[in-house]
N, C-alpha and C. Protein backbone atom coordinates (compact mmCIF):
# COMPACT_ATOMS: atom_id res chain seq x y z
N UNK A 1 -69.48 -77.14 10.43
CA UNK A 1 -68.72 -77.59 11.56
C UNK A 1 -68.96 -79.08 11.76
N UNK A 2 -67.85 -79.76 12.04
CA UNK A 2 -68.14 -81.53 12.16
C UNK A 2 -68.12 -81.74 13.60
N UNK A 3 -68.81 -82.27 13.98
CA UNK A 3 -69.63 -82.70 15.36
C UNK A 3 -68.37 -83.88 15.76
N UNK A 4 -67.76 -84.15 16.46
CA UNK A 4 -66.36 -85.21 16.95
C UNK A 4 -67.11 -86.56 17.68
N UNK A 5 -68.50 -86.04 18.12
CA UNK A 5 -69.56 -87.41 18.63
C UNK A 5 -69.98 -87.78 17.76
N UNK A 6 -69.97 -87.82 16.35
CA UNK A 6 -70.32 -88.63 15.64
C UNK A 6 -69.41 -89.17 14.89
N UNK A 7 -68.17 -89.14 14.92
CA UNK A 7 -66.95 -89.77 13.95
C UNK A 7 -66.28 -90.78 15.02
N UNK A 8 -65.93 -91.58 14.34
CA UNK A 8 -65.37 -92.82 15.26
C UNK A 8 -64.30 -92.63 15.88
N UNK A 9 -64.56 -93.27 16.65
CA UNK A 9 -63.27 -93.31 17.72
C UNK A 9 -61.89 -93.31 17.26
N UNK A 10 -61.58 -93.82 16.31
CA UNK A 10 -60.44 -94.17 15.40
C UNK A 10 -60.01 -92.94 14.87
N UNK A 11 -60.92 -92.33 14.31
CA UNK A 11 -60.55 -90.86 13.35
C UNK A 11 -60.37 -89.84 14.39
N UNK A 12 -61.37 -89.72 15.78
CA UNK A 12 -60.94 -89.14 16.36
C UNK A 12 -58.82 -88.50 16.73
N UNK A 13 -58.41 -89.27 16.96
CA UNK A 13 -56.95 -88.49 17.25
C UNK A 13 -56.24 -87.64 16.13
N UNK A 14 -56.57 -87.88 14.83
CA UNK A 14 -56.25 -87.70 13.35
C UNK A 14 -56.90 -85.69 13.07
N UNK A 15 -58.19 -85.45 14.13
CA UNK A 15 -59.08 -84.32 14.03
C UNK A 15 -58.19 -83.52 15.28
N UNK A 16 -57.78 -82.23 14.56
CA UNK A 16 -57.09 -81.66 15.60
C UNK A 16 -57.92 -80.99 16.50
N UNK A 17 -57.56 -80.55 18.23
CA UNK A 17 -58.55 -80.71 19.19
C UNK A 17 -59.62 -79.51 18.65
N UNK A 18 -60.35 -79.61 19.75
CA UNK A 18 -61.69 -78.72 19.19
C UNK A 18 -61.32 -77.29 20.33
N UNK A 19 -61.35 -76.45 19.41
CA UNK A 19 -61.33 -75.38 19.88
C UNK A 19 -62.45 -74.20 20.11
N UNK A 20 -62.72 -73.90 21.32
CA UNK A 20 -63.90 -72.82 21.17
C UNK A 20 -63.38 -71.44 20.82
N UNK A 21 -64.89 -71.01 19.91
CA UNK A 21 -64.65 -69.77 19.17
C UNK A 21 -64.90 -68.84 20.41
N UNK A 22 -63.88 -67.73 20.32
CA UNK A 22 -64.37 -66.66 21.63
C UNK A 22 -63.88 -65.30 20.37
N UNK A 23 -64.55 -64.29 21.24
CA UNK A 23 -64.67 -62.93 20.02
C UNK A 23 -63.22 -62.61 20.52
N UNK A 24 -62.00 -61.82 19.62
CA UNK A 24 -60.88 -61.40 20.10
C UNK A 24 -60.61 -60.11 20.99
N UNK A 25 -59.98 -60.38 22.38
CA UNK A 25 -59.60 -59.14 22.77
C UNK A 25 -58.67 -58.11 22.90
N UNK A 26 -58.63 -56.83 23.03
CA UNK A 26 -57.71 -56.08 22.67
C UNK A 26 -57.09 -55.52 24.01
N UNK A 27 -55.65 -55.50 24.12
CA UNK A 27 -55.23 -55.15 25.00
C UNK A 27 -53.72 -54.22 24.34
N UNK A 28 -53.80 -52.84 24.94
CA UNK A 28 -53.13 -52.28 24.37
C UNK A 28 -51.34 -52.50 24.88
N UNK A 29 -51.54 -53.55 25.94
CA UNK A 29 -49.82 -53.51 26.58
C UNK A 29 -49.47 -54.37 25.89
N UNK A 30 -50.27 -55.48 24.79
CA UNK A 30 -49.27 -56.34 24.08
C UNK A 30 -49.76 -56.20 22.55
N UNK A 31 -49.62 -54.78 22.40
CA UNK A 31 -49.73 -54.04 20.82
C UNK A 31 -47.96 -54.03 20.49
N UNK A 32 -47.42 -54.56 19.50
CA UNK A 32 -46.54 -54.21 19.44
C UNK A 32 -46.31 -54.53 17.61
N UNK A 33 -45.39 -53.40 17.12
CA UNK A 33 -45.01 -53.17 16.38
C UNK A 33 -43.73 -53.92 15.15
N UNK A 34 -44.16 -54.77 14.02
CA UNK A 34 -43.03 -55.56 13.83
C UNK A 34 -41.69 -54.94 13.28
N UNK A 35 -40.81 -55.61 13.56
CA UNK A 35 -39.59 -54.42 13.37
C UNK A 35 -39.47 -54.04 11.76
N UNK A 36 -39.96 -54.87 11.28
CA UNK A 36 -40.26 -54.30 9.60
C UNK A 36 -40.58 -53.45 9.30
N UNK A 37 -41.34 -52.81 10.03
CA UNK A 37 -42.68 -51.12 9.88
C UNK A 37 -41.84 -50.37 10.94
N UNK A 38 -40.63 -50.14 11.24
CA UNK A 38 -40.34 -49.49 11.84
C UNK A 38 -40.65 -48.07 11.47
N UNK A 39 -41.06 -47.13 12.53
CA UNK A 39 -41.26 -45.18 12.33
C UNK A 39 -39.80 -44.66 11.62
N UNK A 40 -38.51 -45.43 11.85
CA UNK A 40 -37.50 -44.66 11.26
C UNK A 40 -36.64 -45.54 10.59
N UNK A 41 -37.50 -45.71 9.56
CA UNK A 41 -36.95 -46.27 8.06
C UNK A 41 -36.36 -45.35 7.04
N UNK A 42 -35.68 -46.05 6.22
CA UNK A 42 -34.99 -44.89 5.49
C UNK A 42 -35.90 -44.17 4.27
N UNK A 43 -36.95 -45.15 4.30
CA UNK A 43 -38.06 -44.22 3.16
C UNK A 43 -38.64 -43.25 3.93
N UNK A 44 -39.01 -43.53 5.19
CA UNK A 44 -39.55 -42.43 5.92
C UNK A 44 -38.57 -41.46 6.10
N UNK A 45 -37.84 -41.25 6.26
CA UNK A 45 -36.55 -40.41 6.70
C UNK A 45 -37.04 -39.20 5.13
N UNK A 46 -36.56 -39.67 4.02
CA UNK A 46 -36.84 -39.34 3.09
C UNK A 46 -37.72 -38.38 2.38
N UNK A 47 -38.84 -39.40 2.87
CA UNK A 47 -40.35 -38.44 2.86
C UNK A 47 -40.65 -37.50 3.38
N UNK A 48 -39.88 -37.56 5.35
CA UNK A 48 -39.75 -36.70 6.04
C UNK A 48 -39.20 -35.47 5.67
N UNK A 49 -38.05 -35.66 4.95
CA UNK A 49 -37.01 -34.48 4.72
C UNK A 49 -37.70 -33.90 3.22
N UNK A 50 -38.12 -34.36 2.49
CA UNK A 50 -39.14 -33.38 1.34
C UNK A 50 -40.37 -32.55 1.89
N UNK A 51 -40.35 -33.65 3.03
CA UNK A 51 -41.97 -32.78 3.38
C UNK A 51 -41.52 -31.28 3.90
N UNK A 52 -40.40 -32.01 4.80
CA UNK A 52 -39.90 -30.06 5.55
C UNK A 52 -39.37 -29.09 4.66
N UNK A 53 -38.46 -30.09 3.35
CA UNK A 53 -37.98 -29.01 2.33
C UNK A 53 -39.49 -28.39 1.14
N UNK A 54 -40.28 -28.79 0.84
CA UNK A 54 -41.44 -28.42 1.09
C UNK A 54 -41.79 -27.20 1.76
N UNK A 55 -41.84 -27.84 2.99
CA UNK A 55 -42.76 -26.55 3.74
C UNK A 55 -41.60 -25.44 3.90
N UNK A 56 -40.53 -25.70 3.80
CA UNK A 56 -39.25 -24.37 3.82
C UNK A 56 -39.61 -23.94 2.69
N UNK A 57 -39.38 -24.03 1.51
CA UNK A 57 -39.59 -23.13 0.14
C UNK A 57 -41.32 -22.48 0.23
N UNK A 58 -41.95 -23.47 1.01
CA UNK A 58 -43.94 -22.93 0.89
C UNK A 58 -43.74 -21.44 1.78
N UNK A 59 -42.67 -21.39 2.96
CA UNK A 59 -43.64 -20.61 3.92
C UNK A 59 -42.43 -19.67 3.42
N UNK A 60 -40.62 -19.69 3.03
CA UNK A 60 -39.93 -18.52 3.01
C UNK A 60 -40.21 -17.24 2.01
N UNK A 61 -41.31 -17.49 1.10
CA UNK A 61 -41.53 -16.17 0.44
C UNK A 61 -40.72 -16.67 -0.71
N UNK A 62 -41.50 -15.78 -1.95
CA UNK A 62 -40.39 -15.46 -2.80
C UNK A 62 -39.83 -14.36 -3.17
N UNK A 63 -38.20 -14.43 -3.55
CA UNK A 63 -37.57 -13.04 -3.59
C UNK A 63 -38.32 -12.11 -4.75
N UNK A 64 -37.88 -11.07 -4.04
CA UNK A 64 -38.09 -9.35 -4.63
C UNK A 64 -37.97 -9.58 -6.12
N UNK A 65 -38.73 -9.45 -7.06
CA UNK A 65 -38.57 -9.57 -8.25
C UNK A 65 -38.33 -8.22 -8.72
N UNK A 66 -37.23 -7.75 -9.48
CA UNK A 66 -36.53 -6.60 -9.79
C UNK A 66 -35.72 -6.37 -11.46
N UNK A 67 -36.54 -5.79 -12.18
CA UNK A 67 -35.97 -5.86 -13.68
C UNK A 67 -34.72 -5.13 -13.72
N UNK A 68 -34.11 -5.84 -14.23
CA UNK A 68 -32.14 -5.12 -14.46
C UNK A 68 -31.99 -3.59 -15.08
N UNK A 69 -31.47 -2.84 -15.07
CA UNK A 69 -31.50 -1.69 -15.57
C UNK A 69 -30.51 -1.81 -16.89
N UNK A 70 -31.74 -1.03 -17.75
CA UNK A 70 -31.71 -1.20 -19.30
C UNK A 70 -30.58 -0.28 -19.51
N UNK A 71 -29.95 -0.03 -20.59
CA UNK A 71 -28.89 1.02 -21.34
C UNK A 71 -29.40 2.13 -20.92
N UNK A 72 -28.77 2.88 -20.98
CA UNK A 72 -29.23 4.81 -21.10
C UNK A 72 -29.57 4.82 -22.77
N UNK A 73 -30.52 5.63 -22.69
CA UNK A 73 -31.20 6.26 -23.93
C UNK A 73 -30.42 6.64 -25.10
N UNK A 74 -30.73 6.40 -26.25
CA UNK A 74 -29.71 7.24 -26.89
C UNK A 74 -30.48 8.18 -27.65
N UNK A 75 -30.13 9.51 -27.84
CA UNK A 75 -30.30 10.86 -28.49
C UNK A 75 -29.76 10.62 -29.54
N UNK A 76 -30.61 10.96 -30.84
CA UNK A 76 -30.19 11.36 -32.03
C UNK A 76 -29.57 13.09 -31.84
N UNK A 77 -28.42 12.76 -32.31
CA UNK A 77 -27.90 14.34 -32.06
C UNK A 77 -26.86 14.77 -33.10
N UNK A 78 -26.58 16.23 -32.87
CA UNK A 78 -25.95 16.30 -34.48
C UNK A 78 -24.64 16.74 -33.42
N UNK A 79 -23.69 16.20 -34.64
CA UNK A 79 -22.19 16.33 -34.08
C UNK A 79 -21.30 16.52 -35.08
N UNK A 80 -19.96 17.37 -34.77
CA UNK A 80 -19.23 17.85 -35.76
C UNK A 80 -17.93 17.33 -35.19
N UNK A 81 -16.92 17.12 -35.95
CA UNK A 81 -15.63 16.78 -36.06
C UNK A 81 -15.05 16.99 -34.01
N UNK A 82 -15.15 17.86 -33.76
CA UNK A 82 -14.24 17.70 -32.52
C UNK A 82 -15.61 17.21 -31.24
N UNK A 83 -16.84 17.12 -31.58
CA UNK A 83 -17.56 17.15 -30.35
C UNK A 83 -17.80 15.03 -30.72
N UNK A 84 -16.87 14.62 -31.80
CA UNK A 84 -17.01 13.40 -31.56
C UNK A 84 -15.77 12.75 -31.57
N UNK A 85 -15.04 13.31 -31.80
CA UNK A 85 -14.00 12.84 -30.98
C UNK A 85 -14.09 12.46 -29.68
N UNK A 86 -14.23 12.65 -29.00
CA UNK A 86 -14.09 12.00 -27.43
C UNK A 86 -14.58 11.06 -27.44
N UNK A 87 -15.63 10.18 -28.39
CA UNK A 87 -16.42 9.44 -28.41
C UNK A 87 -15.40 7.90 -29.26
N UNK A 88 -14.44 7.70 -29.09
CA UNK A 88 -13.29 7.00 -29.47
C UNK A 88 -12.85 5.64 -28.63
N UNK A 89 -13.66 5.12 -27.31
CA UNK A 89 -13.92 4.34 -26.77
C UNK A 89 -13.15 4.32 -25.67
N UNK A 90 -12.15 5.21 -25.60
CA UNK A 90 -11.34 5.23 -24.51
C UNK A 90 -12.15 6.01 -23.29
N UNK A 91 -11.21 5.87 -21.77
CA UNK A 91 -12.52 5.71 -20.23
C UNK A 91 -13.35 5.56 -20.76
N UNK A 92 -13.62 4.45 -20.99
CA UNK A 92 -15.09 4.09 -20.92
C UNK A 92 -16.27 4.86 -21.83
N UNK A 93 -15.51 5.10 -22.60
CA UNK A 93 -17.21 6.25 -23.64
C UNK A 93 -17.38 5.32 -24.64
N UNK A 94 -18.39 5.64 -24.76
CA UNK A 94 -19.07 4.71 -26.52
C UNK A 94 -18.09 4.59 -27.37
N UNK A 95 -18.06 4.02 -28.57
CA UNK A 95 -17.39 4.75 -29.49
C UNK A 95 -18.26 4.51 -30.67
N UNK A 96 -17.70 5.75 -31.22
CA UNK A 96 -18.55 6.11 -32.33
C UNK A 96 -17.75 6.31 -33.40
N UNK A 97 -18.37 6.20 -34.70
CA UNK A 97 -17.60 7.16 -36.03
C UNK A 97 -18.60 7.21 -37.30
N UNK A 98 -18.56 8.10 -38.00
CA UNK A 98 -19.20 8.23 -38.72
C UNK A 98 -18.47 8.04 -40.55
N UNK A 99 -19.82 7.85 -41.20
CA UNK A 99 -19.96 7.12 -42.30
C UNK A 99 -20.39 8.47 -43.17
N UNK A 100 -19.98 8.84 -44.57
CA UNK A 100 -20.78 9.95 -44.98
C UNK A 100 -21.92 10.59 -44.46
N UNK A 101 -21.84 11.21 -43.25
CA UNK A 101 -22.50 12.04 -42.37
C UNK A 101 -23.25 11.40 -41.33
N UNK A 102 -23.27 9.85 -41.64
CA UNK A 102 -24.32 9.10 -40.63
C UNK A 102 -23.45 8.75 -39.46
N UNK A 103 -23.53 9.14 -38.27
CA UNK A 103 -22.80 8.81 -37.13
C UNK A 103 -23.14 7.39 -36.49
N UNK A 104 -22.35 6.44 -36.48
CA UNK A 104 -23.10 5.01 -35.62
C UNK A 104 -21.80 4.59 -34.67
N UNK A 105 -22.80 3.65 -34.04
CA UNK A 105 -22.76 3.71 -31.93
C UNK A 105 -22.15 2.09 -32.79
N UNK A 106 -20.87 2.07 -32.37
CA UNK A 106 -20.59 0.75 -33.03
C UNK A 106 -19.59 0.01 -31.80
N UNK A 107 -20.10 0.67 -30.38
CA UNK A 107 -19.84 0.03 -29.18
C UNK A 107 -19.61 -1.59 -29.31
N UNK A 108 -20.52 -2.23 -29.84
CA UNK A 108 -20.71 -3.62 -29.64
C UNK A 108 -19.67 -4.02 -29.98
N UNK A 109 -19.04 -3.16 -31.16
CA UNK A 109 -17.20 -3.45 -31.78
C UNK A 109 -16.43 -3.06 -31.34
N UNK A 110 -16.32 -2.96 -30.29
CA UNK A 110 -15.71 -2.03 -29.34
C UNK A 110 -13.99 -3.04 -29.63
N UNK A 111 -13.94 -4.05 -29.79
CA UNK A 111 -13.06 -4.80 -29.79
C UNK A 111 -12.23 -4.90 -31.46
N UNK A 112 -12.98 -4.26 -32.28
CA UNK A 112 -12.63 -3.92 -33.78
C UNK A 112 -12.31 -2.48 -33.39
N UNK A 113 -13.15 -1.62 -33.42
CA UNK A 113 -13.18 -0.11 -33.03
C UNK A 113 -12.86 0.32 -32.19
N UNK A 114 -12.43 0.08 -31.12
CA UNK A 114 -11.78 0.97 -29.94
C UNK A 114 -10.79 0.65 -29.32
N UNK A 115 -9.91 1.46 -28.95
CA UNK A 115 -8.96 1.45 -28.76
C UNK A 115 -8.27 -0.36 -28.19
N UNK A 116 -6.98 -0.18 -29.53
CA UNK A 116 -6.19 -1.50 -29.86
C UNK A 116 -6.98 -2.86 -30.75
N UNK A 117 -7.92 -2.06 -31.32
CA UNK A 117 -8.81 -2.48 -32.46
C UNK A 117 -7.88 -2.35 -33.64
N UNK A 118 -8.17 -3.08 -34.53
CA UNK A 118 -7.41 -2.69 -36.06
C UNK A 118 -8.30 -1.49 -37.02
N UNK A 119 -9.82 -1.61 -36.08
CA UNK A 119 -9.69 0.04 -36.80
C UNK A 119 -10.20 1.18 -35.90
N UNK A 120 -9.44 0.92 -35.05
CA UNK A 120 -9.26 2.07 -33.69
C UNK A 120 -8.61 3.46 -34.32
N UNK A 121 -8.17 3.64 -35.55
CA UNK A 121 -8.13 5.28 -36.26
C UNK A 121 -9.25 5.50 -36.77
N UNK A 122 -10.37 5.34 -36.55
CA UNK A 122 -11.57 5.55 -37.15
C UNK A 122 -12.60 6.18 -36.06
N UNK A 123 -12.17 5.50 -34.75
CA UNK A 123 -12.93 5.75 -33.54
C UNK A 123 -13.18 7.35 -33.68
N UNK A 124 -14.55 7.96 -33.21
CA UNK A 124 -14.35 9.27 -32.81
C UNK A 124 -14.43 10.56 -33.91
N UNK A 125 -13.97 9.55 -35.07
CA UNK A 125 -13.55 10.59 -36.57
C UNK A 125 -14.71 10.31 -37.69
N UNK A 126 -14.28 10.79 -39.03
CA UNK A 126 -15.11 10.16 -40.19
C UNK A 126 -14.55 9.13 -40.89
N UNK A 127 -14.81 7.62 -40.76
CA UNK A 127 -14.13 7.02 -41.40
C UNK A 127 -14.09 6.50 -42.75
N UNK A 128 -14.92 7.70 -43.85
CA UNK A 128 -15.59 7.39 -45.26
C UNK A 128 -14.39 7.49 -45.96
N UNK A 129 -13.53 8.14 -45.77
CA UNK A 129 -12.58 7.97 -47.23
C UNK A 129 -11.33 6.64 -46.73
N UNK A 130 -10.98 6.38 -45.42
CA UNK A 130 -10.87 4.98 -44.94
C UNK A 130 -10.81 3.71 -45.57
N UNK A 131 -12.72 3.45 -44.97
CA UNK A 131 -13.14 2.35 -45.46
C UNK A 131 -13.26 2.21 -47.04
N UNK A 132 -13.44 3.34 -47.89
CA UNK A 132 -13.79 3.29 -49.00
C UNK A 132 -12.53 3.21 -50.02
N UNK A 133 -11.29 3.44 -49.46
CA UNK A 133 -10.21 2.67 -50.03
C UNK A 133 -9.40 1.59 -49.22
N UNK A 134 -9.94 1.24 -48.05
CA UNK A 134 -9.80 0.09 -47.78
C UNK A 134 -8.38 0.28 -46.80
N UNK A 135 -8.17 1.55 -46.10
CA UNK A 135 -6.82 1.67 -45.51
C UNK A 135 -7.07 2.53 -44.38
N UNK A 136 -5.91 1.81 -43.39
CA UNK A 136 -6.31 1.91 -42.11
C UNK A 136 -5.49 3.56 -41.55
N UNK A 137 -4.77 4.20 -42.86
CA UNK A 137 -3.53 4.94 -42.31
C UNK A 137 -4.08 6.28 -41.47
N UNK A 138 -2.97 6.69 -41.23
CA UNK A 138 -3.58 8.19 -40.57
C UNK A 138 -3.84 9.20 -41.36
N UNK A 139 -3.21 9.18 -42.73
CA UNK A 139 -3.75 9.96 -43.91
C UNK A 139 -4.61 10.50 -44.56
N UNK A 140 -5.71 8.94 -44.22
CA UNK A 140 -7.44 8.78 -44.62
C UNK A 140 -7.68 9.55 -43.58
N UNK A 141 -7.86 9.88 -42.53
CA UNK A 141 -8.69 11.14 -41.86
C UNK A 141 -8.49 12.56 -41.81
N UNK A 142 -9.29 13.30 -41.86
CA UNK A 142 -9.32 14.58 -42.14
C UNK A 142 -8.37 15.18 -40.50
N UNK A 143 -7.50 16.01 -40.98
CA UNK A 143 -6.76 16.56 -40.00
C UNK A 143 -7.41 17.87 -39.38
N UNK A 144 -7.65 18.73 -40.08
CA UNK A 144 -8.47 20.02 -39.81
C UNK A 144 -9.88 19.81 -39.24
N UNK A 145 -10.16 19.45 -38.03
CA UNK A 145 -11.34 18.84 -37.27
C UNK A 145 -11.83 19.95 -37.26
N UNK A 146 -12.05 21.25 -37.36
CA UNK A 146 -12.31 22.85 -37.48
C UNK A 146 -13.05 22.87 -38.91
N UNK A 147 -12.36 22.34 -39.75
CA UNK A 147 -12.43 22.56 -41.53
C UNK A 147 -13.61 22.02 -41.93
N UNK A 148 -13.62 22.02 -43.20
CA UNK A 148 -15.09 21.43 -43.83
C UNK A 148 -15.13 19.86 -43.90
N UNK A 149 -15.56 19.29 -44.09
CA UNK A 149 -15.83 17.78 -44.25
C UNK A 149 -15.56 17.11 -45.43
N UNK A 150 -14.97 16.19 -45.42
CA UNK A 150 -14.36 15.29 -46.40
C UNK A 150 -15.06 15.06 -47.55
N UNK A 151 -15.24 15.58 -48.98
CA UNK A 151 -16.15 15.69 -49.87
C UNK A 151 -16.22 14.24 -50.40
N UNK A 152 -15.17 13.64 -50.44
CA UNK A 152 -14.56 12.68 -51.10
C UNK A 152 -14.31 12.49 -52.38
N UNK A 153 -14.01 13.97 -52.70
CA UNK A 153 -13.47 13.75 -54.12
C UNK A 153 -12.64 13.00 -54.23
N UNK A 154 -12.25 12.71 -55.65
CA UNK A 154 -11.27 11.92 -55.79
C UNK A 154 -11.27 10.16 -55.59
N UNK A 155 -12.65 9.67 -55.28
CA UNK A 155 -12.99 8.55 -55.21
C UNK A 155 -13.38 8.30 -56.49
N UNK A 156 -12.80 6.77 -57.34
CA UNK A 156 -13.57 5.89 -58.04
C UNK A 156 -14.52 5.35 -57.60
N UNK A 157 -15.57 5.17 -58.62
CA UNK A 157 -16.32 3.94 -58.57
C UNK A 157 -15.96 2.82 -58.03
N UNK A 158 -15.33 1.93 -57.69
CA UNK A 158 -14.81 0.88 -57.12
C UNK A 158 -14.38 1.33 -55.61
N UNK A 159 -14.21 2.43 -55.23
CA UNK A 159 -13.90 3.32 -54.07
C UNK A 159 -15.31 3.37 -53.21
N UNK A 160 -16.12 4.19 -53.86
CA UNK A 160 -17.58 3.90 -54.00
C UNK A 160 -18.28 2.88 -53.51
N UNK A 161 -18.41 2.23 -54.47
CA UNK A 161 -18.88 0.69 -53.83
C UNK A 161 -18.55 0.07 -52.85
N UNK A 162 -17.37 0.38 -52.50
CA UNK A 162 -17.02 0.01 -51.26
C UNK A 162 -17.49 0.50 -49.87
N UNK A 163 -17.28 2.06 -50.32
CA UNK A 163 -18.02 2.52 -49.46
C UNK A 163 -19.33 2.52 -48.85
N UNK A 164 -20.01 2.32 -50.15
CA UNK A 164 -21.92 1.72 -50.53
C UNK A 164 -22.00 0.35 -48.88
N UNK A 165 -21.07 -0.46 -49.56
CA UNK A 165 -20.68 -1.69 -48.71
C UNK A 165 -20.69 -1.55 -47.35
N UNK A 166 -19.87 -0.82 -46.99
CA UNK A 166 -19.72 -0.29 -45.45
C UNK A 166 -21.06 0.02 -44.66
N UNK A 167 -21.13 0.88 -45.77
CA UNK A 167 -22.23 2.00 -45.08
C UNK A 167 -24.04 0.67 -44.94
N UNK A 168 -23.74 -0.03 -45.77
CA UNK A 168 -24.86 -0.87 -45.64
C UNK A 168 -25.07 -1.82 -44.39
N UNK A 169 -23.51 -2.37 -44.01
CA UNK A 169 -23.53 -2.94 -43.48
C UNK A 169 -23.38 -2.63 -41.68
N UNK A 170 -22.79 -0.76 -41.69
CA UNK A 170 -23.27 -0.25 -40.34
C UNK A 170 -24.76 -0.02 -40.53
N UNK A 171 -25.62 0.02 -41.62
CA UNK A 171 -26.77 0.22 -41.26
C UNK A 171 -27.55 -0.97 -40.74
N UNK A 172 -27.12 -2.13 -41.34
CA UNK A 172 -27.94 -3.36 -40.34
C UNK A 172 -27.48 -3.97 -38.81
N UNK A 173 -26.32 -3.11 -38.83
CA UNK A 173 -25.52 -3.39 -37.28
C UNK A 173 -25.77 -2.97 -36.21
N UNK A 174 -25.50 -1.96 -36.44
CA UNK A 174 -24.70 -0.99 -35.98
C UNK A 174 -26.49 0.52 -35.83
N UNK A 175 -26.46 1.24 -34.52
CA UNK A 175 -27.62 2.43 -34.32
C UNK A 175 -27.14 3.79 -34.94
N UNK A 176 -27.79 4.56 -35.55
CA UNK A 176 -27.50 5.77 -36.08
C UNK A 176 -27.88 6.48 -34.74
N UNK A 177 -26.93 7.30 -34.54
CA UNK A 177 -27.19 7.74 -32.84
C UNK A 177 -27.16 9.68 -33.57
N UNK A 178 -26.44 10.06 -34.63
CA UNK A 178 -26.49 11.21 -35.32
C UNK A 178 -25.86 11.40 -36.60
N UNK A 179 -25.93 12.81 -36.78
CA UNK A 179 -25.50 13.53 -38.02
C UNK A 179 -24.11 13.94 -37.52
N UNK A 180 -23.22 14.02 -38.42
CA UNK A 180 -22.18 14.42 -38.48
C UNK A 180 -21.96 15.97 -39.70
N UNK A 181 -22.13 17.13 -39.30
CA UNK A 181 -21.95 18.32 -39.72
C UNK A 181 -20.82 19.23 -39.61
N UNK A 182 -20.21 19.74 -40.44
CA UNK A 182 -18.97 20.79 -40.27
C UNK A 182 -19.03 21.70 -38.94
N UNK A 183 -18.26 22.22 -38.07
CA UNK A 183 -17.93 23.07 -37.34
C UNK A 183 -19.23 24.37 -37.43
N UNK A 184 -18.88 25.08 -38.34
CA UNK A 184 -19.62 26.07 -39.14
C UNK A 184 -21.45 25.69 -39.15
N UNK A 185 -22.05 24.58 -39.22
CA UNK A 185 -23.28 24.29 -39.29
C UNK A 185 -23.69 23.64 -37.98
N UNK A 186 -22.60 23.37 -37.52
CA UNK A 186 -22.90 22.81 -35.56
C UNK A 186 -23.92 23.46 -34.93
N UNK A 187 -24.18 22.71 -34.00
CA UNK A 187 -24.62 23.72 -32.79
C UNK A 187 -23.98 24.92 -32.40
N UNK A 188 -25.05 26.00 -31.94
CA UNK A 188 -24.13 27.13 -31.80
C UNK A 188 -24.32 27.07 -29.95
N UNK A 189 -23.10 27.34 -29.30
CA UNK A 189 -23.09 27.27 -28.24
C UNK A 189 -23.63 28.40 -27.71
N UNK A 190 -24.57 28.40 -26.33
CA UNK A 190 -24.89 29.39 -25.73
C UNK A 190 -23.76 30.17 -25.36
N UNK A 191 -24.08 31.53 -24.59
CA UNK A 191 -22.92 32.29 -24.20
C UNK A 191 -23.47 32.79 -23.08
């Protein structure tokens, strides 16, 4: 600190006045706030509104957790000419058809296979002598749904293979849901 009684008179006016040190006091009626830090700024606003969306998602719970209900089961079951018929995709049923005796659930084709499909004559029936010459007519299926089952005589080799083809390719698709058996070896119905 520079003492003002010892600097000359001259320098004196040049030394700004002397001020005494006093400790600072606090008075709370002239506390005031600069308008810069205002309480309702738009960052605060902000912060505000996460904090409540926050505490809305913390305190409402979370919903009922509920697993979707799976397909109905499927039964391997043995079926003969008229008990799969119905199974042709129309109201709403599966559709099915079978392959030299292997019956497959070929629902997922429901749009090939069932009804207004291009091979919607297959739905329901056996479609081995069909696919295995490659024709969609009403000829290829066995008419006598009562009768014995389509031996397929009368197929070439090249008939064959085709059929091989088919049948391979409902097996990586497509579920074997049953057997397909003559009338005569069916189930025998109670009485």
């Amino acid at each position: 600190m520079i003492v003002q009684s010892s600097i000359s008179p001259r320098l004196r006016p040049l030394l700004p006045p002397r001020r005494e040190l006093h400790p600072p006091t606090f008075s709370p009626s002239k506390l005031t706030v600069p308008h810069s830090a205002s309480i309702v700024s738009p960052i605060n606003l902000i912060l505000f509104s996460l904090l409540i969306l926050l505490a809305y998602f913390r305190l409402r719970g979370s919903p009922t957790q509920s697993l979707p209900k799976g397909p109905e089961p499927i039964v391997f079951r043995t079926f003969t000419p008229p008990t799969l018929k119905p199974y042709n995709g129309e109201f709403n049923m599966p559709v099915y058809l079978a392959v030299r005796g292997k019956v497959f659930d070929v629902t997922p084709g429901r749009n090939f296979y069932g009804p207004g499909g291009p091979y919607e004559n297959f739905a329901g029936r056996d479609a081995s002598r069909g696919l295995a010459c490659g024709s969609f007519d009403e000829d290829m299926l066995t008419k006598d749904l009562n009768g014995p089952l389509d031996n397929l005589n009368g197929l070439g080799d090249a008939e064959m293979e085709a059929l091989q083809g088919w049948e391979e390719r409902f097996n990586e698709k497509y579920l074997i849901v049953g057997k397909l058996v003559p009338v005569a070896e069916g189930p025998k119905k109670e009485s």
